[in-house]
C-alpha atoms as a PDB file:
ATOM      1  CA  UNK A   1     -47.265  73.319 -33.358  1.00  0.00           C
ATOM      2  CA  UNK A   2     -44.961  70.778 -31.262  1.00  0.00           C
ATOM      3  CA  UNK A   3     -42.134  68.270 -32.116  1.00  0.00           C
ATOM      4  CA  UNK A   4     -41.250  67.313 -28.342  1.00  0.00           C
ATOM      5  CA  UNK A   5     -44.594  66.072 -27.004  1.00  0.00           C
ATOM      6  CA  UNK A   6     -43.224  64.544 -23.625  1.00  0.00           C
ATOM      7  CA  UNK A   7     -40.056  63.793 -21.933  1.00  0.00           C
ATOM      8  CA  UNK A   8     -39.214  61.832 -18.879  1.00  0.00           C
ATOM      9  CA  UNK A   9     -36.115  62.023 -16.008  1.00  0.00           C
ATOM     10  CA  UNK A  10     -35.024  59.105 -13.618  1.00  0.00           C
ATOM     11  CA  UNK A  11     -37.140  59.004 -10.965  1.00  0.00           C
ATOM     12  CA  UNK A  12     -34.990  58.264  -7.059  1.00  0.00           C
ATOM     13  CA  UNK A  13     -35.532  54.353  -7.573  1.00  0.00           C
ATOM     14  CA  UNK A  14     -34.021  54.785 -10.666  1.00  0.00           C
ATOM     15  CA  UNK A  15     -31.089  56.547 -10.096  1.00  0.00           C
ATOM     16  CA  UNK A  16     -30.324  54.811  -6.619  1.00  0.00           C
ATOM     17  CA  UNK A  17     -30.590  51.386  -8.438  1.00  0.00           C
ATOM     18  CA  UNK A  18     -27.844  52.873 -11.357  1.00  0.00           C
ATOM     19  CA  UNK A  19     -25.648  53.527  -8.765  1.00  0.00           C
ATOM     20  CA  UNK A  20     -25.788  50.565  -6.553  1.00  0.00           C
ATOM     21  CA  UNK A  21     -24.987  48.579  -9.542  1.00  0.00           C
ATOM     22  CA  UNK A  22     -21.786  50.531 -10.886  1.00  0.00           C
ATOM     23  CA  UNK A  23     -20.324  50.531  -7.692  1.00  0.00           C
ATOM     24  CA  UNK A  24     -17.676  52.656  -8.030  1.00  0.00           C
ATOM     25  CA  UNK A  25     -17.106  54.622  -4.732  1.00  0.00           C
ATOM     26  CA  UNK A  26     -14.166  56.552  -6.143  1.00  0.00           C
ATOM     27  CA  UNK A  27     -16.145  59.567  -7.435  1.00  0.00           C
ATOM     28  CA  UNK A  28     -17.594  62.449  -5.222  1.00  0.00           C
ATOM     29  CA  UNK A  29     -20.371  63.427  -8.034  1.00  0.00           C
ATOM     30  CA  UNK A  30     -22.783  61.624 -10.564  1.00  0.00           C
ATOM     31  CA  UNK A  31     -23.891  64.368 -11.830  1.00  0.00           C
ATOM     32  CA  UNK A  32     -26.426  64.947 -13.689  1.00  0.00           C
ATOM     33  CA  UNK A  33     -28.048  62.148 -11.055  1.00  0.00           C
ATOM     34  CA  UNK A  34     -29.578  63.516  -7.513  1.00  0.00           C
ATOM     35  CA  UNK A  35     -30.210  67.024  -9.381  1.00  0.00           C
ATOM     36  CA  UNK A  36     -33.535  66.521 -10.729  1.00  0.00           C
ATOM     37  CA  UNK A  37     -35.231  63.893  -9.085  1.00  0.00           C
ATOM     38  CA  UNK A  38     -34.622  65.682  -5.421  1.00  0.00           C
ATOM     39  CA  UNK A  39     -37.701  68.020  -5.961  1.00  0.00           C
ATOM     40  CA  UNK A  40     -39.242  64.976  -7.946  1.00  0.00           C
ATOM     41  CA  UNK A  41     -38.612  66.337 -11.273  1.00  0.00           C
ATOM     42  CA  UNK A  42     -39.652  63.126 -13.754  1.00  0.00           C
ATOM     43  CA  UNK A  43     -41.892  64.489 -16.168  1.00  0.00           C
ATOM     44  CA  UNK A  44     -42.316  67.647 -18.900  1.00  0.00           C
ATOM     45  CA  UNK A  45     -45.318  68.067 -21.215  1.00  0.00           C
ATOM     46  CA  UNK A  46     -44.826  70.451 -24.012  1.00  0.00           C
ATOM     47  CA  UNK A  47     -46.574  72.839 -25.024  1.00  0.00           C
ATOM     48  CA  UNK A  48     -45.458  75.143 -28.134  1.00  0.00           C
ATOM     49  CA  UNK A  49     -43.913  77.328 -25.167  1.00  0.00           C
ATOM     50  CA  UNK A  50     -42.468  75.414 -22.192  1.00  0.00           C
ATOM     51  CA  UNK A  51     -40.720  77.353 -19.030  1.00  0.00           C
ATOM     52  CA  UNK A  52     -38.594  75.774 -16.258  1.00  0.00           C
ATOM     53  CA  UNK A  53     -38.908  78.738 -13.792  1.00  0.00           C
ATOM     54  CA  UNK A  54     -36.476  78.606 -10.410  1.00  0.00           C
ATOM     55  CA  UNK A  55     -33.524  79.881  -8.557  1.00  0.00           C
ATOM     56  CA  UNK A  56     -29.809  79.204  -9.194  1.00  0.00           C
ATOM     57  CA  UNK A  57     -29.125  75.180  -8.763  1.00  0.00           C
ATOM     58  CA  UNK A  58     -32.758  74.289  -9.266  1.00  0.00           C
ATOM     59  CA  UNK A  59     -31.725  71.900 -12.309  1.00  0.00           C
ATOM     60  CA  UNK A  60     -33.111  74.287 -15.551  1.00  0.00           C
ATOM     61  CA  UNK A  61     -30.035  74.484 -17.763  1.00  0.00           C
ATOM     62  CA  UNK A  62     -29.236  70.525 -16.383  1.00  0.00           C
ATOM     63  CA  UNK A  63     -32.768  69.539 -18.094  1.00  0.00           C
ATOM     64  CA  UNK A  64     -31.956  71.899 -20.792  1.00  0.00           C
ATOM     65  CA  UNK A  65     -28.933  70.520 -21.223  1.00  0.00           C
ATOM     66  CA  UNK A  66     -30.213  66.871 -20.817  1.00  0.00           C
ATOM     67  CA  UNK A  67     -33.051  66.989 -23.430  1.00  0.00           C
ATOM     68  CA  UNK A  68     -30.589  68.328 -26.397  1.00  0.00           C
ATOM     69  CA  UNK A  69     -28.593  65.726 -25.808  1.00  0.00           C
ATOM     70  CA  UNK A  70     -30.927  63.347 -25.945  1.00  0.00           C
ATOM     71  CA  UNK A  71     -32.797  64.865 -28.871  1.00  0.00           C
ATOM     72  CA  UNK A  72     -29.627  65.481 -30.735  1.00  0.00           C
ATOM     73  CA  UNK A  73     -29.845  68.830 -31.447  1.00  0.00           C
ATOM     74  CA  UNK A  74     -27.924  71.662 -32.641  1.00  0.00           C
ATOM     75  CA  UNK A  75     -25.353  73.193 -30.453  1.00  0.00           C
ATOM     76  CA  UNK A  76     -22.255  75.641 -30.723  1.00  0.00           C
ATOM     77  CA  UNK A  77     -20.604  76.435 -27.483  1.00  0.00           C
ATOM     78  CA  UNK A  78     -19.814  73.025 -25.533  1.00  0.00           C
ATOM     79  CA  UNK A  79     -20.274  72.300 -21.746  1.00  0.00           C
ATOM     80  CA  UNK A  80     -19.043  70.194 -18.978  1.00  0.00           C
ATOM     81  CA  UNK A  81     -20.126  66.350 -18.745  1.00  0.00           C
ATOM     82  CA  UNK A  82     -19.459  64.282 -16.262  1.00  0.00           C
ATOM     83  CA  UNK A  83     -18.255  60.517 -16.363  1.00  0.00           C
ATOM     84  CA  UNK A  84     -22.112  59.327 -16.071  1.00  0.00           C
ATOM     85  CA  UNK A  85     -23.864  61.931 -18.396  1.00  0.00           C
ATOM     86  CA  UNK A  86     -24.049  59.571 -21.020  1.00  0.00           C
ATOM     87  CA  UNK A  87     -25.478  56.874 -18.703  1.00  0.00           C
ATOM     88  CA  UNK A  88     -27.803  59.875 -17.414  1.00  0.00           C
ATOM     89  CA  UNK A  89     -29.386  60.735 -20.738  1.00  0.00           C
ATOM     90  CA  UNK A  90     -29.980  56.757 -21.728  1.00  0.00           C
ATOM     91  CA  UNK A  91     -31.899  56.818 -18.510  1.00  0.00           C
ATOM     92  CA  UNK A  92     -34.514  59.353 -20.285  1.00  0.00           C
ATOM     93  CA  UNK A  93     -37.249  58.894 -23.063  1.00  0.00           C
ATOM     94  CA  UNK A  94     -38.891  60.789 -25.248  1.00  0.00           C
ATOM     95  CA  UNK A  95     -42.284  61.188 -27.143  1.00  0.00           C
ATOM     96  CA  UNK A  96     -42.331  63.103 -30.404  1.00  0.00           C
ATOM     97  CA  UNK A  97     -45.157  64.548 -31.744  1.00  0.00           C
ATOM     98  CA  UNK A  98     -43.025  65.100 -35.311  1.00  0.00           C
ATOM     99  CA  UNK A  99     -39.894  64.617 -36.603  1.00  0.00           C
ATOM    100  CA  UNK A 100     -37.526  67.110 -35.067  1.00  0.00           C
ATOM    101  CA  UNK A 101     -36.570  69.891 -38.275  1.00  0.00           C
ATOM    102  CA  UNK A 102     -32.346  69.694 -38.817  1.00  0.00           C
ATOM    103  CA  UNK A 103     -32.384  73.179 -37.908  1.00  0.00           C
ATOM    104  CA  UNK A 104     -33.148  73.156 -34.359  1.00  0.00           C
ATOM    105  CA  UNK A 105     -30.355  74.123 -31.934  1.00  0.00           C
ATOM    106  CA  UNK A 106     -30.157  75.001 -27.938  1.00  0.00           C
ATOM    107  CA  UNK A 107     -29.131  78.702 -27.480  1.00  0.00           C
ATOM    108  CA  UNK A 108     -27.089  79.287 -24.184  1.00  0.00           C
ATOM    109  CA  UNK A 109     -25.799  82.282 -23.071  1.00  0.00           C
ATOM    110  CA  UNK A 110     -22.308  81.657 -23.837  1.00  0.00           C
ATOM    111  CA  UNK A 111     -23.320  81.324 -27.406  1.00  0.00           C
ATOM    112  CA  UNK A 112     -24.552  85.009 -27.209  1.00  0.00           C
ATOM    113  CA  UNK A 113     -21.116  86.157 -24.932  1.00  0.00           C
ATOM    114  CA  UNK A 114     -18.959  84.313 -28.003  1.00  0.00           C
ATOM    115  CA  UNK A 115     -20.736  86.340 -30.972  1.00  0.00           C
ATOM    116  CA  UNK A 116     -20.427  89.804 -29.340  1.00  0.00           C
ATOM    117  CA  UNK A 117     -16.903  88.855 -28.658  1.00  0.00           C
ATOM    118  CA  UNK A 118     -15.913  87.422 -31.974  1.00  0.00           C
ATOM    119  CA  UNK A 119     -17.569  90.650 -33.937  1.00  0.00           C
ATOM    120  CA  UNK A 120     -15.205  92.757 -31.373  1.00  0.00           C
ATOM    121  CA  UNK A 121     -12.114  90.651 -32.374  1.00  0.00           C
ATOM    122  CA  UNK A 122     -12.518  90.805 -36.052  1.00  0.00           C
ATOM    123  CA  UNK A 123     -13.038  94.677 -36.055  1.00  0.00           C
ATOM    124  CA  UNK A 124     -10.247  94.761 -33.853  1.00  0.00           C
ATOM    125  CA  UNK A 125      -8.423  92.697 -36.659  1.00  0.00           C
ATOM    126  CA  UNK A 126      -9.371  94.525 -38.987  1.00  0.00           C
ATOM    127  CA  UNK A 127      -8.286  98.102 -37.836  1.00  0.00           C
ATOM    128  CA  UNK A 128      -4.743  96.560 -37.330  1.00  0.00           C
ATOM    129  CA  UNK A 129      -4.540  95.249 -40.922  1.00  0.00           C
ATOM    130  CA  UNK A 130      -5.860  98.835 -42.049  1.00  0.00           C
ATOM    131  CA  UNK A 131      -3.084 101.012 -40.137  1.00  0.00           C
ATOM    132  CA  UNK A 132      -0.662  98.394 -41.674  1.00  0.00           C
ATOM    133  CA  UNK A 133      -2.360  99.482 -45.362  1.00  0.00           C
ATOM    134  CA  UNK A 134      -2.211 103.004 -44.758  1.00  0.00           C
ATOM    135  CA  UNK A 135       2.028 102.500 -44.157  1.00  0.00           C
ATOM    136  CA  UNK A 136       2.577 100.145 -46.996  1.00  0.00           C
ATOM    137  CA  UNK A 137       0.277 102.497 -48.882  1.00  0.00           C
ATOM    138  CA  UNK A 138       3.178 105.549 -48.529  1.00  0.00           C
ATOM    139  CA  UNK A 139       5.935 102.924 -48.832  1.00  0.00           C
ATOM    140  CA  UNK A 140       4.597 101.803 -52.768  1.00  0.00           C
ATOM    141  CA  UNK A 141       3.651 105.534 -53.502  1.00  0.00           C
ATOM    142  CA  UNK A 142       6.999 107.324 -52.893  1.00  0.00           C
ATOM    143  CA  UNK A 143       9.378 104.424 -53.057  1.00  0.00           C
ATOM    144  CA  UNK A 144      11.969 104.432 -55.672  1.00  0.00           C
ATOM    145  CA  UNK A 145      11.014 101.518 -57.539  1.00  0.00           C
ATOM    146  CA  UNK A 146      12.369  99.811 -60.526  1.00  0.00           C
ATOM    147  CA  UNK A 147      11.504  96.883 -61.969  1.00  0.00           C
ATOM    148  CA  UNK A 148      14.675  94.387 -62.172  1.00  0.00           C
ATOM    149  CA  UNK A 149      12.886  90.802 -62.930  1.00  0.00           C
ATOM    150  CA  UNK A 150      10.066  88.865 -63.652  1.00  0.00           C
ATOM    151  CA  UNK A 151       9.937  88.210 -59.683  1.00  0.00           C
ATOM    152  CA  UNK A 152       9.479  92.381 -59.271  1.00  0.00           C
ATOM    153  CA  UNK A 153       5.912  92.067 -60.817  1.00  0.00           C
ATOM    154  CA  UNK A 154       3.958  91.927 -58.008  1.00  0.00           C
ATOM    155  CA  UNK A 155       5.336  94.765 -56.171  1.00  0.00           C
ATOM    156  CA  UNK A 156       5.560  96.824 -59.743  1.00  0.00           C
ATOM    157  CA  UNK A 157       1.679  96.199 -59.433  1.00  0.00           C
ATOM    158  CA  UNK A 158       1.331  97.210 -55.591  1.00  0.00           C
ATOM    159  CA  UNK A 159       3.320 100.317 -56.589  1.00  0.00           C
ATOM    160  CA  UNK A 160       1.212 101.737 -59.705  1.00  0.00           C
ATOM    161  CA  UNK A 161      -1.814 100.894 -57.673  1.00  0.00           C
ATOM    162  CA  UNK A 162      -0.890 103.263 -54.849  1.00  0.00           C
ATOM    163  CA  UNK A 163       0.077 106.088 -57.400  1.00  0.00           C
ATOM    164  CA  UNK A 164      -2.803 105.786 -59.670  1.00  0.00           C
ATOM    165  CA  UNK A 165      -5.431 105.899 -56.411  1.00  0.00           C
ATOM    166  CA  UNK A 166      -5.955 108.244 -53.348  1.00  0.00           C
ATOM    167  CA  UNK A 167      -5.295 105.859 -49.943  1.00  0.00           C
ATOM    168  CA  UNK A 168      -8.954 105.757 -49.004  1.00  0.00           C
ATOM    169  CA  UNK A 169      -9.837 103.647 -52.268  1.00  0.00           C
ATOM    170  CA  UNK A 170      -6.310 101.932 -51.855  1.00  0.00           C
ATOM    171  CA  UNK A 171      -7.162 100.239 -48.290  1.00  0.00           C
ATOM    172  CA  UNK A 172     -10.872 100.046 -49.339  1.00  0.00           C
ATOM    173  CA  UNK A 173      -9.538  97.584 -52.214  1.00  0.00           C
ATOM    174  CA  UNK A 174      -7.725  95.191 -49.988  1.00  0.00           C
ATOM    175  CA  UNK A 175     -10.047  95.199 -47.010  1.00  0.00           C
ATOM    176  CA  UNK A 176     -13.208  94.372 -46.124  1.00  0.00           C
ATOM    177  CA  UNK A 177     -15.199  97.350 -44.141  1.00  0.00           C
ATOM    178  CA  UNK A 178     -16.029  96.689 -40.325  1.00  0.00           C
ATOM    179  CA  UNK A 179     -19.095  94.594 -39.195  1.00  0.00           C
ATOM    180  CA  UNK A 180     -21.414  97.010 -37.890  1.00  0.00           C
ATOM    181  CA  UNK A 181     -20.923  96.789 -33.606  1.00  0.00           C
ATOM    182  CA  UNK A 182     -24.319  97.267 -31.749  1.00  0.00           C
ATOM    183  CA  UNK A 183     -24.758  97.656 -27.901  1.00  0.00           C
ATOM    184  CA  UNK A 184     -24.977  94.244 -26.382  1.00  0.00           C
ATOM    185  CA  UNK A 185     -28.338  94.168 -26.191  1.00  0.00           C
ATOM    186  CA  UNK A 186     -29.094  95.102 -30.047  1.00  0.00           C
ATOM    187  CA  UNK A 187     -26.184  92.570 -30.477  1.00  0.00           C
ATOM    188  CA  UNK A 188     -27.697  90.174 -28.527  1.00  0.00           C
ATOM    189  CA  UNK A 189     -31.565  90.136 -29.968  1.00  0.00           C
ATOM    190  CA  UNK A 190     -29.750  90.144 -33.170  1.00  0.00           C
ATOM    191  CA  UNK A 191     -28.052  86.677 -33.293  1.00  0.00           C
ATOM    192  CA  UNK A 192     -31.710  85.194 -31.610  1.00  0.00           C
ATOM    193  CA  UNK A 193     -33.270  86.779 -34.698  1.00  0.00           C
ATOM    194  CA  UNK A 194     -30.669  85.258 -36.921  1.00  0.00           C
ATOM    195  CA  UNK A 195     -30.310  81.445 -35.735  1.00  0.00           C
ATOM    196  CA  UNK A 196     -34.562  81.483 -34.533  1.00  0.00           C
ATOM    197  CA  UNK A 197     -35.837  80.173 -38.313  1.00  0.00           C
ATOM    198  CA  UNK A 198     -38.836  78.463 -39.229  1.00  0.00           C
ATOM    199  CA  UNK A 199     -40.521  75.191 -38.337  1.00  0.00           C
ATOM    200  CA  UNK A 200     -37.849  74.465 -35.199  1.00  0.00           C
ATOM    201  CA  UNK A 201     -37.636  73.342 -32.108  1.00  0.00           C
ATOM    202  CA  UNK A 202     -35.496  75.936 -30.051  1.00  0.00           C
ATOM    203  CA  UNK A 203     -33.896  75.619 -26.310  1.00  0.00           C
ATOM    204  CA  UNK A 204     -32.999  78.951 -24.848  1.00  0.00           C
ATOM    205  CA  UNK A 205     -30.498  78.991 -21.623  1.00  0.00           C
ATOM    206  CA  UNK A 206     -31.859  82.424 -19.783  1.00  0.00           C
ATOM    207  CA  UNK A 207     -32.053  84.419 -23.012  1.00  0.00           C
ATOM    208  CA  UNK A 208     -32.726  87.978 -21.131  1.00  0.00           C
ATOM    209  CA  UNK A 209     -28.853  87.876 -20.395  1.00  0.00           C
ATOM    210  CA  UNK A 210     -27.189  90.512 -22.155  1.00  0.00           C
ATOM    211  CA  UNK A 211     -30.761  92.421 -22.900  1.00  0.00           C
ATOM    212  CA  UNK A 212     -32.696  94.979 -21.361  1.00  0.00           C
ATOM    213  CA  UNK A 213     -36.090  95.178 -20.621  1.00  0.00           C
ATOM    214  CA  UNK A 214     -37.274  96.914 -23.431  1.00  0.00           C
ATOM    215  CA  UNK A 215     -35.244  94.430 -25.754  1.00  0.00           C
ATOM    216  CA  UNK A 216     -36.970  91.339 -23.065  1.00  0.00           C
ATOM    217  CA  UNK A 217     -40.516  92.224 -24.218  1.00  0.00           C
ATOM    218  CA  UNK A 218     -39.504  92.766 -28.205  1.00  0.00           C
ATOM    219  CA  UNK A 219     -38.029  89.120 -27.618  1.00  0.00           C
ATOM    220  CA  UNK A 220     -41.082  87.883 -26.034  1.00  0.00           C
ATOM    221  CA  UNK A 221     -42.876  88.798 -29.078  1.00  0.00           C
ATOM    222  CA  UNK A 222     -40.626  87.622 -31.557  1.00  0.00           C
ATOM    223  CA  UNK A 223     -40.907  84.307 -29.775  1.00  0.00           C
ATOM    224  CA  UNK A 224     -44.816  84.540 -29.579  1.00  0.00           C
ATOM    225  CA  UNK A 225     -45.010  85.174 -32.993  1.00  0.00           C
ATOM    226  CA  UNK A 226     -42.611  82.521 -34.136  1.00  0.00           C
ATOM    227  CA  UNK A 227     -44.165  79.888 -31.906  1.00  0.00           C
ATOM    228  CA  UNK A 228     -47.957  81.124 -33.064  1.00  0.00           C
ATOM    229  CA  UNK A 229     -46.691  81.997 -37.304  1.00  0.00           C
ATOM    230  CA  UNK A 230     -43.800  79.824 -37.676  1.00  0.00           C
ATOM    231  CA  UNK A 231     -44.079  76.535 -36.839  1.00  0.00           C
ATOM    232  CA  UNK A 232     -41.682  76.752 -33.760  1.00  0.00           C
ATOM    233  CA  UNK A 233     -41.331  75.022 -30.581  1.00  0.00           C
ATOM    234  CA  UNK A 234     -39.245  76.566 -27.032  1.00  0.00           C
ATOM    235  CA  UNK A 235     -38.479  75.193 -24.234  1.00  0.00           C
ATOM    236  CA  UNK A 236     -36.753  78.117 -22.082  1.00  0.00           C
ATOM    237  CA  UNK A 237     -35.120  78.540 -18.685  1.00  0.00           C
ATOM    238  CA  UNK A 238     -35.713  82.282 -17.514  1.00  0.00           C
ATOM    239  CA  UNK A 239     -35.929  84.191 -14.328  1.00  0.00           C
ATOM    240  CA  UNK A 240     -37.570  87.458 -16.708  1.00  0.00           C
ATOM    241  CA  UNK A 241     -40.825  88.351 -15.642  1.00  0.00           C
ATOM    242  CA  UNK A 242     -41.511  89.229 -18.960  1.00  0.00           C
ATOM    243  CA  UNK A 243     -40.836  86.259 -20.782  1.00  0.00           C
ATOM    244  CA  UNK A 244     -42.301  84.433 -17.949  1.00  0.00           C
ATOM    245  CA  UNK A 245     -45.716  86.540 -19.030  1.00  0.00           C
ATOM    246  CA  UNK A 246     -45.880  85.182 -22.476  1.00  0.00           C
ATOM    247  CA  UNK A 247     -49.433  84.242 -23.986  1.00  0.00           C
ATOM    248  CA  UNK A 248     -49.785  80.065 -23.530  1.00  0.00           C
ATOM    249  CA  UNK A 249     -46.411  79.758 -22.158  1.00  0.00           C
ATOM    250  CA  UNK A 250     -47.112  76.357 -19.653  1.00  0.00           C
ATOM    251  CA  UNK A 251     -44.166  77.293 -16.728  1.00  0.00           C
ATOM    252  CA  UNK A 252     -42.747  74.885 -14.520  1.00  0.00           C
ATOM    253  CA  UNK A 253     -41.638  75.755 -10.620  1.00  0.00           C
ATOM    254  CA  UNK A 254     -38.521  74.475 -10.246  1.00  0.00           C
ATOM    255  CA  UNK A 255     -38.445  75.281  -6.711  1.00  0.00           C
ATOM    256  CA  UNK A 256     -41.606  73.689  -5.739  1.00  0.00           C
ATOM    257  CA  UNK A 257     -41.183  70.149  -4.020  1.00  0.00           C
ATOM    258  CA  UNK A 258     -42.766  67.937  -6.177  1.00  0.00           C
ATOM    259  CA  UNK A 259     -42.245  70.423  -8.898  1.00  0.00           C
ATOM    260  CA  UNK A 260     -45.572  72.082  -9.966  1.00  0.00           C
ATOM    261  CA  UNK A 261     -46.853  73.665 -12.972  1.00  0.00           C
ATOM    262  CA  UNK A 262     -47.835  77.198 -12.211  1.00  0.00           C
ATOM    263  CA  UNK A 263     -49.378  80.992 -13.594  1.00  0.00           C
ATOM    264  CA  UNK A 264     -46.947  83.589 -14.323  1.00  0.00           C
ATOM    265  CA  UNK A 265     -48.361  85.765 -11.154  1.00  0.00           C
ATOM    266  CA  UNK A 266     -47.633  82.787  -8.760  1.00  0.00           C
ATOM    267  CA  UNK A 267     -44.071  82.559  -8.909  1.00  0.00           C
ATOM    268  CA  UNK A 268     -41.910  83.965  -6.545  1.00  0.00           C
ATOM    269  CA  UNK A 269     -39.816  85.691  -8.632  1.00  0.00           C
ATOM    270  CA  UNK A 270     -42.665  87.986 -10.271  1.00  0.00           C
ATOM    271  CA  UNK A 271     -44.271  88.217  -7.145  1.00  0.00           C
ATOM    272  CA  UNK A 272     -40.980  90.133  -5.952  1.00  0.00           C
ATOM    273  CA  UNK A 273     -41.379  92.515  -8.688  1.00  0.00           C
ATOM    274  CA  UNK A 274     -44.844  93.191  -8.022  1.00  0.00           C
ATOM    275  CA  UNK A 275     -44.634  93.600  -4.446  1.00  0.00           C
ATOM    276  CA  UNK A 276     -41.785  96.164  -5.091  1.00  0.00           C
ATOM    277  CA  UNK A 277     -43.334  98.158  -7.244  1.00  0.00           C
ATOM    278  CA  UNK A 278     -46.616  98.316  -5.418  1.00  0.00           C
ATOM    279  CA  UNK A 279     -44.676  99.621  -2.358  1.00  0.00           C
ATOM    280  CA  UNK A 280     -43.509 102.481  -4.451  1.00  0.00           C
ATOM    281  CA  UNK A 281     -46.375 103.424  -7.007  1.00  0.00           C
ATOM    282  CA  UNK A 282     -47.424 106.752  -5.567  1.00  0.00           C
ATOM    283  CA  UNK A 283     -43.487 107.796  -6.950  1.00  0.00           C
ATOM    284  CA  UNK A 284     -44.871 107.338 -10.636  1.00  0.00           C
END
């Protein structure tokens, strides 16, 4: 299953011609120009799962970046664009294979960062507004009250309330309990399990951020299976030998000049792993 069948970059010619013709010698950068197209980067084919594999500054979360804009997908946590981003992303096409489903996003890693925070805040919140129950709890129990006018009601209320209940059930009744914290990890795989629906196309920014590896290879699954059961299409930027080993994934060497398509077991970065733990197998 596919939406995104093909999608193209400015090639050098391109991008040198853009900038001859603006002119404008007052700017250092033109970013996103000169980041792709210097390992001659022009060209993806999808497949269900697509992988830009390379080091830091190779260009993945610029093309990530790049094709949700230009495919107009979802997106919560915003990111820097230059003065010619816009002018960038014209510069690109597109080949669909379908209509792109209303419910595809790009997931970064700030998007993870800002839901583990914002669960932390609200609990946070929420044990603050609790200590301030359990004092205005003893305050309406063993005050002195007595109703003078209409405008006393609320507070006659607040008062019986306290008196009639024990100040477990009276702070239960005016707050809402705690959203269950995980480790970052379990928090983490959660929110991919939670925004990842059906029939979508889905850009993940380095998704093994934040998990471990045990967590990496439950993710690669969940990802298989949505991609093979669910009508789903990723394009992901990783560095994670084991999302790098998923079954069909086509991976794409950002570090190779032209860029190159790829196994798994080519790439440096596995290679590393490989050739570390071979060095130390007779320890296991």
């Amino acid at each position: 299953m596919g939406y995104l069948n093909l999608f193209t970059f400015p090639n050098e010619d391109m991008e040198f011609d853009f900038i001859i013709k603006i002119k404008r010698t007052c700017y250092d950068s033109f970013y996103p120009f000169k980041i792709l197209s210097r390992h001659g980067f022009e060209r993806i084919d999808f497949e269900p799962i697509t992988i830009l594999y390379g080091g830091n500054g190779s260009g993945k979360s610029t093309a990530l970046n790049v094709i949700a804009e230009k495919t107009g997908i979802n997106r919560d946590s915003i990111y820097n664009k230059s003065n010619f981003y816009s002018d960038y992303v014209k510069m690109c096409d597109m080949q669909l294979e379908e209509e792109i489903p209303e419910n595809s996003r790009i997931i970064t890693s700030d998007d993870v960062f800002d839901y583990m925070l914002n669960i932390r805040c609200l609990n946070e919140g929420i044990d603050q507004k609790r200590e301030n129950l359990f004092g205005e709890y003893l305050d309406a129990k063993y005050s002195h009250f007595q109703m003078k006018s209409i405008a006393d009601y609320e507070q006659l209320k607040k008062v019986n309330l306290a008196r009639s209940k024990t100040q477990s059930r009276f702070v239960r009744n005016k707050l809402m309990d705690n959203v269950r914290e995980y480790s970052n990890g379990e928090s983490a795989f959660l929110y991919f399990t939670q925004k990842i629906s059906e029939n979508g196309l889905y850009i993940l920014d380095e998704p093994e951020n934040s998990l471990s590896p045990k967590r990496q290879m439950e993710l690669m699954e969940f990802i298989e299976d949505s991609a093979r059961f669910s009508g789903c299409q990723f394009i992901i930027s990783t560095h994670s030998p084991f999302l790098l080993a998923m079954q069909g994934a086509k991976i794409y060497d950002l570090d190779e000049n032209p860029v190159d398509v790829k196994r798994w077991t080519e790439l440096e970065n596995v290679r590393t792993y490989y050739e570390f733990f071979k060095r130390y197998k007779n320890e296991f």
